[in-house]
PDB file of N, CA and C in Angstrom:
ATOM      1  N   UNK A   1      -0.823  19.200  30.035  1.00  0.00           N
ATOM      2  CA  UNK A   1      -0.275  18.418  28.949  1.00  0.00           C
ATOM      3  C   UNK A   1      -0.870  17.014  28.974  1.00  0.00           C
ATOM      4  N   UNK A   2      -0.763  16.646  27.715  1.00  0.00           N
ATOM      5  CA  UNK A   2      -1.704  15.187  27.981  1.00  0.00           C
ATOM      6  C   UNK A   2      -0.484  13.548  27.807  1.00  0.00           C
ATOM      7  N   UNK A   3      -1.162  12.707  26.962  1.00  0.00           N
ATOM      8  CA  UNK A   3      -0.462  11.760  27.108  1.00  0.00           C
ATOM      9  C   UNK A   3       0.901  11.675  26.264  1.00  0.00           C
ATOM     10  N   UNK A   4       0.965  12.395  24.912  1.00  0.00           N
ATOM     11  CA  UNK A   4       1.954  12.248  23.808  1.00  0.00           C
ATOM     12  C   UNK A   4       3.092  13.574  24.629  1.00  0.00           C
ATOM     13  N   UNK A   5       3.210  13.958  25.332  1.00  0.00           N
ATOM     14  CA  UNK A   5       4.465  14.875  26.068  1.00  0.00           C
ATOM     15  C   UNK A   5       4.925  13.570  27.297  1.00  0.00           C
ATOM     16  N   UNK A   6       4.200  12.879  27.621  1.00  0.00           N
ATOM     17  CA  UNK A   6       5.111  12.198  28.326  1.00  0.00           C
ATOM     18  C   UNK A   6       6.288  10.849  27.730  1.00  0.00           C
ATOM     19  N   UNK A   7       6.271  11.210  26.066  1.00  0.00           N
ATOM     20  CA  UNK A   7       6.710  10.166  25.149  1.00  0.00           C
ATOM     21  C   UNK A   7       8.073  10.993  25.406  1.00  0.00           C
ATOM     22  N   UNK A   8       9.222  10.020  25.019  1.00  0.00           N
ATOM     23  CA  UNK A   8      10.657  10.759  24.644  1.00  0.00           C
ATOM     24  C   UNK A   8      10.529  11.728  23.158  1.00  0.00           C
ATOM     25  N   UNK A   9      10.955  12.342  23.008  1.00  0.00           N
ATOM     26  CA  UNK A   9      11.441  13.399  22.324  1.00  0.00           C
ATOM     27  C   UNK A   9      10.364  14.371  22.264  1.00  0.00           C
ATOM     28  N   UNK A  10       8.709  14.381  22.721  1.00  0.00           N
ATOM     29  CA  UNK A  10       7.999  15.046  22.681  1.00  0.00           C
ATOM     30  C   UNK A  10       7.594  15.928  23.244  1.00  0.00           C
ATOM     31  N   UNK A  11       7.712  17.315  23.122  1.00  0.00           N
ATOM     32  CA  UNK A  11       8.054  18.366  24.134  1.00  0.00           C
ATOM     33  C   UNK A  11       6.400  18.684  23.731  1.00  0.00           C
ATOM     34  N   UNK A  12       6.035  20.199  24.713  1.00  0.00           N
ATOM     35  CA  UNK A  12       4.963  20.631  24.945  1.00  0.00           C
ATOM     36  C   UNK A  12       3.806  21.109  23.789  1.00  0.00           C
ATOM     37  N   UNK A  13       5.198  21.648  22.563  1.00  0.00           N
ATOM     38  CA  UNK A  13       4.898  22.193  21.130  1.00  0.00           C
ATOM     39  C   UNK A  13       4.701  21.225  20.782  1.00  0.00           C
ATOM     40  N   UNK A  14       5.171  20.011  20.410  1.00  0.00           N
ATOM     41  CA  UNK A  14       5.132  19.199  19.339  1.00  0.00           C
ATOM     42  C   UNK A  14       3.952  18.607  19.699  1.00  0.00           C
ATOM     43  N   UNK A  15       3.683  18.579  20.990  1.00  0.00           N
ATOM     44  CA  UNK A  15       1.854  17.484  21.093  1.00  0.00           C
ATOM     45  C   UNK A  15       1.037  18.376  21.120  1.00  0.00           C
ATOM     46  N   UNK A  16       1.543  20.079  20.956  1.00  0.00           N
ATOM     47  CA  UNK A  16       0.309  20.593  20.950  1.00  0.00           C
ATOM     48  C   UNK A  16      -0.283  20.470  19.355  1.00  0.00           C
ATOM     49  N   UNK A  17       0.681  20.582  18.158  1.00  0.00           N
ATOM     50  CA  UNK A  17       0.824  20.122  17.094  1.00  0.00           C
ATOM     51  C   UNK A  17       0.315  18.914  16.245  1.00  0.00           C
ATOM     52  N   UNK A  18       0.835  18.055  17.303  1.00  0.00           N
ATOM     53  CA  UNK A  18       0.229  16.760  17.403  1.00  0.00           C
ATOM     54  C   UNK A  18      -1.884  17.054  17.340  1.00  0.00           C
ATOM     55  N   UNK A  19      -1.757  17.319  18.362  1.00  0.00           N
ATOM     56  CA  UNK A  19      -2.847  17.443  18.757  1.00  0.00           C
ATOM     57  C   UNK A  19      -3.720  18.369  17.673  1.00  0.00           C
ATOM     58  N   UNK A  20      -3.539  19.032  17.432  1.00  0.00           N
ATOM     59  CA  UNK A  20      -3.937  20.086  15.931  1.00  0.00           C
ATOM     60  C   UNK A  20      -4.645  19.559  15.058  1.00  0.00           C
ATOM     61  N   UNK A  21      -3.420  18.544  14.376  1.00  0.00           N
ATOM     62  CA  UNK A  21      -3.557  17.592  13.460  1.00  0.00           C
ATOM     63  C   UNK A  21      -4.319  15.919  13.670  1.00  0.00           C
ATOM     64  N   UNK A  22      -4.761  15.931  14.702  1.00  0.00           N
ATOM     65  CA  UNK A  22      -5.932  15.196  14.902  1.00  0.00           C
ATOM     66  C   UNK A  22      -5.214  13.529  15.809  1.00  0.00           C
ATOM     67  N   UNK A  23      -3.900  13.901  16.386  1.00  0.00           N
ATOM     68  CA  UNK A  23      -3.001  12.688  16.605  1.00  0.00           C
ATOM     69  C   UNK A  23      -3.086  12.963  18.208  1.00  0.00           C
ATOM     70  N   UNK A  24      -3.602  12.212  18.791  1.00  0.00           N
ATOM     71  CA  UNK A  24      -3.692  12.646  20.900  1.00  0.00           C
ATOM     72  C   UNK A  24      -3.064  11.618  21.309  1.00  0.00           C
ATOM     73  N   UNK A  25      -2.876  10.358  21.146  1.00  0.00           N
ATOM     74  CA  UNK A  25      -2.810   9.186  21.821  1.00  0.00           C
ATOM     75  C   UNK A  25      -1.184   8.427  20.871  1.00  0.00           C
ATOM     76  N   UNK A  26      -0.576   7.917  21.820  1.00  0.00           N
ATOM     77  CA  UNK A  26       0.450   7.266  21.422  1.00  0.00           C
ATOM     78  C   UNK A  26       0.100   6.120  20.113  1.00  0.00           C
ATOM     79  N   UNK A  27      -0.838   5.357  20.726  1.00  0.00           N
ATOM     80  CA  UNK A  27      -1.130   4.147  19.660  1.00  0.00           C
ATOM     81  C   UNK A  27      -1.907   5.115  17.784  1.00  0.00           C
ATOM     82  N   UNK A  28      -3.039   6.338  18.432  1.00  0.00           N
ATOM     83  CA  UNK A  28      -2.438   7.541  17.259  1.00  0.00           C
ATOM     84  C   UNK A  28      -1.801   7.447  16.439  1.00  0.00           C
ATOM     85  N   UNK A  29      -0.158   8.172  17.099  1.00  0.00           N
ATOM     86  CA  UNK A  29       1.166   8.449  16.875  1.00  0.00           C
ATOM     87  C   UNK A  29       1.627   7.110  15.542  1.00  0.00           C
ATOM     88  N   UNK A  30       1.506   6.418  16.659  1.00  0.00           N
ATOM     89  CA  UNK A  30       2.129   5.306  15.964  1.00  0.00           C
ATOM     90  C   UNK A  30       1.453   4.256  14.860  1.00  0.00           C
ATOM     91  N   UNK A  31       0.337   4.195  14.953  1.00  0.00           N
ATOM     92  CA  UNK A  31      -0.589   3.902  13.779  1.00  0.00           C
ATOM     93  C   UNK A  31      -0.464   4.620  12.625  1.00  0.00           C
ATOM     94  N   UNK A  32      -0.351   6.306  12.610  1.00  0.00           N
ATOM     95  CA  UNK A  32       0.000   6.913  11.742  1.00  0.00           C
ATOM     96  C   UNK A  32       1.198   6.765  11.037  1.00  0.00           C
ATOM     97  N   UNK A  33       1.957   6.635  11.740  1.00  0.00           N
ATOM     98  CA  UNK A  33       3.771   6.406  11.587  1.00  0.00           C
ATOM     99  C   UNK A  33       4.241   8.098  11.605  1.00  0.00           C
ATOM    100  N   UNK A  34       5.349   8.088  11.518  1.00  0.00           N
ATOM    101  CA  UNK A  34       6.185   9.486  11.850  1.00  0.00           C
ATOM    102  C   UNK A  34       6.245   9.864  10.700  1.00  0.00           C
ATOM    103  N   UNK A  35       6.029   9.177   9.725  1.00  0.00           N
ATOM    104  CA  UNK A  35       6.459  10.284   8.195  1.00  0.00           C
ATOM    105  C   UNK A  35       5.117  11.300   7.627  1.00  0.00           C
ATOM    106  N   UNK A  36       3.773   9.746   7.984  1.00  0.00           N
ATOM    107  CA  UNK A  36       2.795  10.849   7.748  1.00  0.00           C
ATOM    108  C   UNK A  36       2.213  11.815   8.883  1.00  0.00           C
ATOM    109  N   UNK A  37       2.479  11.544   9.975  1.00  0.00           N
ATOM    110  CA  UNK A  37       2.656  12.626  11.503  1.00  0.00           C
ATOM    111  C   UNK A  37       3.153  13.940  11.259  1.00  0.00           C
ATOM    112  N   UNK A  38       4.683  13.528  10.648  1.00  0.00           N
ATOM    113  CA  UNK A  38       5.316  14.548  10.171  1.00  0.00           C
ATOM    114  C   UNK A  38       4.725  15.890   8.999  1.00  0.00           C
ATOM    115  N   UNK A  39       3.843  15.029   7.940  1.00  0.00           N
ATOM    116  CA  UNK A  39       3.547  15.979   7.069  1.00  0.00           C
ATOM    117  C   UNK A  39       2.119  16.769   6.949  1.00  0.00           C
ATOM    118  N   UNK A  40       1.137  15.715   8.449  1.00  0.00           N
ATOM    119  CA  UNK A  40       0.523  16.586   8.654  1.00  0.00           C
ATOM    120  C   UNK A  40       0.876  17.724   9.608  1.00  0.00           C
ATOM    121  N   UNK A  41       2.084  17.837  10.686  1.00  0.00           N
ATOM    122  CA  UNK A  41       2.438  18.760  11.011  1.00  0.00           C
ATOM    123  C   UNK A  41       3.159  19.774  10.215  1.00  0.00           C
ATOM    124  N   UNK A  42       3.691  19.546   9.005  1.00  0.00           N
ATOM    125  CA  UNK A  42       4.479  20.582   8.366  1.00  0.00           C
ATOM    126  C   UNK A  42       2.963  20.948   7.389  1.00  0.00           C
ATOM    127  N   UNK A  43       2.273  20.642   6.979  1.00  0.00           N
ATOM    128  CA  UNK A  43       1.121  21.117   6.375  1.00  0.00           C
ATOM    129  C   UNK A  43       0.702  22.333   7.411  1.00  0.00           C
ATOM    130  N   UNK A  44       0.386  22.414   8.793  1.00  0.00           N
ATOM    131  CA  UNK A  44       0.754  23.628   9.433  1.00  0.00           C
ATOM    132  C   UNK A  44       1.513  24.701  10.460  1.00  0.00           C
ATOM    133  N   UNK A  45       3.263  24.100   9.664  1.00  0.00           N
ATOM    134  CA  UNK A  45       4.058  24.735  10.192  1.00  0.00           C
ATOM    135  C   UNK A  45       5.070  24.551   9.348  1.00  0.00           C
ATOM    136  N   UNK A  46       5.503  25.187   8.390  1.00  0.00           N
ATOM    137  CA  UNK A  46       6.402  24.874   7.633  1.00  0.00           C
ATOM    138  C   UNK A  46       7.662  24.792   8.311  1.00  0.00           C
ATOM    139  N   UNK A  47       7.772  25.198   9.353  1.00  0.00           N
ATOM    140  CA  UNK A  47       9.126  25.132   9.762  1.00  0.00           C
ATOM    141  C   UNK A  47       9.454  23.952   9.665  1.00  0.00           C
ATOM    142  N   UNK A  48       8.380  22.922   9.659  1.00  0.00           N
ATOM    143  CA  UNK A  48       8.966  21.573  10.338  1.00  0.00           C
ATOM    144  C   UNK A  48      10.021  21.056   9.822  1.00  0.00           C
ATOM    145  N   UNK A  49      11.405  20.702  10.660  1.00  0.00           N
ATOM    146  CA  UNK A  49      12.320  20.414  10.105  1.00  0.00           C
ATOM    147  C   UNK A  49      12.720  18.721  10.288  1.00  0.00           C
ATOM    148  N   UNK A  50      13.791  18.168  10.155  1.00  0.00           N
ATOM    149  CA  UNK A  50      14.383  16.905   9.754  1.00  0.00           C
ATOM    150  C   UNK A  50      14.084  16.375  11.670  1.00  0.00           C
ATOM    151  N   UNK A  51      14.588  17.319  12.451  1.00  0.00           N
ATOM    152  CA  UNK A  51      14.788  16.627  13.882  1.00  0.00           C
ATOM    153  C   UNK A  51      13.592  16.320  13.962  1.00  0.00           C
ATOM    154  N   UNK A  52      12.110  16.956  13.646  1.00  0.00           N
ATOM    155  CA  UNK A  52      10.838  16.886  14.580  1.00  0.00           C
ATOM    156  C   UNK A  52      10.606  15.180  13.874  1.00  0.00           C
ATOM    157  N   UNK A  53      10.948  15.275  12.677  1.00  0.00           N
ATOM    158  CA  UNK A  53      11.005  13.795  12.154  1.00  0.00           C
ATOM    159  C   UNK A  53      11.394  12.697  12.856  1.00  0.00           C
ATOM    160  N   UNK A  54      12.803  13.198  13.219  1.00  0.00           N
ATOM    161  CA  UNK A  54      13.397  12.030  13.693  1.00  0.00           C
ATOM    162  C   UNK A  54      12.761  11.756  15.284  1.00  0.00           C
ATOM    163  N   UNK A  55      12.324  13.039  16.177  1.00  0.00           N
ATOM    164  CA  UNK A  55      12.032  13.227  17.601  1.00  0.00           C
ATOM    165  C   UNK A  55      10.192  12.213  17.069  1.00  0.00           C
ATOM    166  N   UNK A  56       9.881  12.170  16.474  1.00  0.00           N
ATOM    167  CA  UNK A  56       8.401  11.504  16.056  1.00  0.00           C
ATOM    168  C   UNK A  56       8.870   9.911  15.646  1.00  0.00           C
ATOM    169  N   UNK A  57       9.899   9.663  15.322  1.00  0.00           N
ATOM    170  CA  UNK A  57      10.032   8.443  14.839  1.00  0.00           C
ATOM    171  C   UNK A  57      10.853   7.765  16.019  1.00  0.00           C
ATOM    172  N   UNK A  58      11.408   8.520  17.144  1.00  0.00           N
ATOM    173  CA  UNK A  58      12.019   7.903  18.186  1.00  0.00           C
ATOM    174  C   UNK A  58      11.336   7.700  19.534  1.00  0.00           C
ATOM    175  N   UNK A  59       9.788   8.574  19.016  1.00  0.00           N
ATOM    176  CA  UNK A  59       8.860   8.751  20.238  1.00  0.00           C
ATOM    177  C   UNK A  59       7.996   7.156  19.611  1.00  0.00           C
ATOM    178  N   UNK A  60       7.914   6.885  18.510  1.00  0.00           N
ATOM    179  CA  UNK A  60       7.339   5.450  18.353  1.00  0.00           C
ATOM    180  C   UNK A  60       8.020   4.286  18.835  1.00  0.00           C
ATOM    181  N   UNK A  61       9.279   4.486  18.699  1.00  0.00           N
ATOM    182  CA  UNK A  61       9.998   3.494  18.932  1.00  0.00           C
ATOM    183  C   UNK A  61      10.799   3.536  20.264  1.00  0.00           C
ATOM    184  N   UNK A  62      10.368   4.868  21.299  1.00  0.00           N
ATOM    185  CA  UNK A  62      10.758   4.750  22.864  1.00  0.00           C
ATOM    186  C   UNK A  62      12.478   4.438  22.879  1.00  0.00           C
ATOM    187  N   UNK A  63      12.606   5.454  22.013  1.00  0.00           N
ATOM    188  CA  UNK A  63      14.304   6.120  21.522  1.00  0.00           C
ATOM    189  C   UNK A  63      14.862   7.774  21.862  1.00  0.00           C
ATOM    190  N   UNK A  64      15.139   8.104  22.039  1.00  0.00           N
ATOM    191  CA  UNK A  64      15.724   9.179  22.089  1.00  0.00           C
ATOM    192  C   UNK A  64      16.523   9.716  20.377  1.00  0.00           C
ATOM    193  N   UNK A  65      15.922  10.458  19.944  1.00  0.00           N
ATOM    194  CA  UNK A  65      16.333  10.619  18.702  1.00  0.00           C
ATOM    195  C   UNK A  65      17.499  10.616  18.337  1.00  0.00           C
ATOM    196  N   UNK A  66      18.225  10.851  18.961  1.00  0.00           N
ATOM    197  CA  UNK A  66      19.772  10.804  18.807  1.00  0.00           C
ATOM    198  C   UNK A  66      20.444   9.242  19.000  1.00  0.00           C
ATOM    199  N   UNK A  67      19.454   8.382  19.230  1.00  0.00           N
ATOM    200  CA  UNK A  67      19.985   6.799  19.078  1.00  0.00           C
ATOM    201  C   UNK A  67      18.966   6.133  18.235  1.00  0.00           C
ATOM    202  N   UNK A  68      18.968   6.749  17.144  1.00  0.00           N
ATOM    203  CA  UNK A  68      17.790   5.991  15.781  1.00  0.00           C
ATOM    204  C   UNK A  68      19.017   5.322  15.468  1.00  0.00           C
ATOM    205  N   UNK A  69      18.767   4.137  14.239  1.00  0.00           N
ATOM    206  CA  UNK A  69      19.775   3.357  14.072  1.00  0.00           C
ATOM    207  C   UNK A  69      19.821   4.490  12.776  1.00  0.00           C
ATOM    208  N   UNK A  70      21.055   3.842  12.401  1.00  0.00           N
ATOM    209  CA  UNK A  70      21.545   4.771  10.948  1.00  0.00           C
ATOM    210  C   UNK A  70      20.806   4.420  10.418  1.00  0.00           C
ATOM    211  N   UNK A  71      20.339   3.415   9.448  1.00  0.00           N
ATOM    212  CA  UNK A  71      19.278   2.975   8.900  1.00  0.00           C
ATOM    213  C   UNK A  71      18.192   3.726   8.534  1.00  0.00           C
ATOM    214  N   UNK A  72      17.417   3.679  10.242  1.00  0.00           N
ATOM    215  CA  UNK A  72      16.589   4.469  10.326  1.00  0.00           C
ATOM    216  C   UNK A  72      16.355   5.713   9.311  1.00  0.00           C
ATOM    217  N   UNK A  73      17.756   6.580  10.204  1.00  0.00           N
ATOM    218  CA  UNK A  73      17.949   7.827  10.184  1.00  0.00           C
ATOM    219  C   UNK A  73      18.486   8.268   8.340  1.00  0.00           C
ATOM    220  N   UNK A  74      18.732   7.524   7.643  1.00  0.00           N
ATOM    221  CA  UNK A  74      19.126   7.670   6.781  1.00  0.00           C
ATOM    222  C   UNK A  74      17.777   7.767   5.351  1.00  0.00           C
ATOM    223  N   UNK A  75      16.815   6.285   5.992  1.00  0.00           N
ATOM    224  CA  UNK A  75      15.435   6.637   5.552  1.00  0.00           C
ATOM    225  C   UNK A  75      14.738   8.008   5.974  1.00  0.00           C
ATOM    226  N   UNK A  76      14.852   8.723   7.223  1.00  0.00           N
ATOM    227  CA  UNK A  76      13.783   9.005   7.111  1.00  0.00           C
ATOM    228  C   UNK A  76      14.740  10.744   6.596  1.00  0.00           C
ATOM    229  N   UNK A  77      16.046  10.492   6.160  1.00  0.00           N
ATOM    230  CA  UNK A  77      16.500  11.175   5.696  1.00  0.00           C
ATOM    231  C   UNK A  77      16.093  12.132   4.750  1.00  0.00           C
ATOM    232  N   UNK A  78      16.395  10.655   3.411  1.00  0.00           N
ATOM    233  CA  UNK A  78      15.589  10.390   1.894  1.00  0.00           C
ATOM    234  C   UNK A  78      14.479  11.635   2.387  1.00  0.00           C
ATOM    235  N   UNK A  79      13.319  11.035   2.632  1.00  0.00           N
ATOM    236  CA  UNK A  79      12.043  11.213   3.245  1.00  0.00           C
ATOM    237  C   UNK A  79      11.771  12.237   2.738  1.00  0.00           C
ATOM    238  N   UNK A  80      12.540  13.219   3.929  1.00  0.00           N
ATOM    239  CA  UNK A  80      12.721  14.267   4.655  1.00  0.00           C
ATOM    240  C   UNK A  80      13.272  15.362   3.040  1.00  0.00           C
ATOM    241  N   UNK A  81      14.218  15.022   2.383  1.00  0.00           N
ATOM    242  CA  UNK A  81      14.432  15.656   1.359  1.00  0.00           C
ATOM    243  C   UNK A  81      13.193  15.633   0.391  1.00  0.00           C
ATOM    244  N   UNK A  82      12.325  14.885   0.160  1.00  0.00           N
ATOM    245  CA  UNK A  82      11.750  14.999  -1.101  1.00  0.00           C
ATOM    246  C   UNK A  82      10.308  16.158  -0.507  1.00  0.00           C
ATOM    247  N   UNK A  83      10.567  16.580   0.207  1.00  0.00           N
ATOM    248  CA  UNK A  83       9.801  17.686   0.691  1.00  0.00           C
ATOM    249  C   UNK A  83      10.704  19.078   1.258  1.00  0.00           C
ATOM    250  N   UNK A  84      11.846  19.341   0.830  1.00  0.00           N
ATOM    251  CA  UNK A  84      12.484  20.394   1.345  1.00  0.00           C
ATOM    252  C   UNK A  84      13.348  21.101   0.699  1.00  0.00           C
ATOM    253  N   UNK A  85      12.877  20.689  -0.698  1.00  0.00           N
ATOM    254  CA  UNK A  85      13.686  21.391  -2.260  1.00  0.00           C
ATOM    255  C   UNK A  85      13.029  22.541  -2.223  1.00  0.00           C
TER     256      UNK A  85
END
């Protein structure tokens, strides 16, 4: 495993994913931002759901996804819907 699995919320799948889509390196990750991270991973995996969002936007910000601020979580909510009609 390389450097983006040792981020919080990023398990073995998601950087292999990561990695797919052309993202290896944290500064990567985060240059990209999590929304467009996100849609090049759902471009090949439709599963991708609302958490991998939030687990990508808490791995930038060295959060544990489950302590995004509401804020946050409420943007990347929005987001998250206008791709899941």
């Amino acid at each position: 495993m390389g450097e983006l699995s040792e981020l919080l919320n990023i398990g073995k799948v998601v950087e292999e994913q990561l990695n797919q889509v052309g993202i290896y390196t944290y500064d990567q990750l985060k240059d990209t931002g999590s929304k467009q991270a996100w849609l090049r991973i759902k471009a090949i995996d439709a599963s991708a759901c609302i958490h991998r969002l939030y687990s990508l936007e808490g791995a930038i910000l060295c959060v544990k996804k489950t302590q995004l601020q509401s804020d946050i979580k409420a943007d990347l909510k929005q987001f998250y819907q206008q791709f899941s009609k």
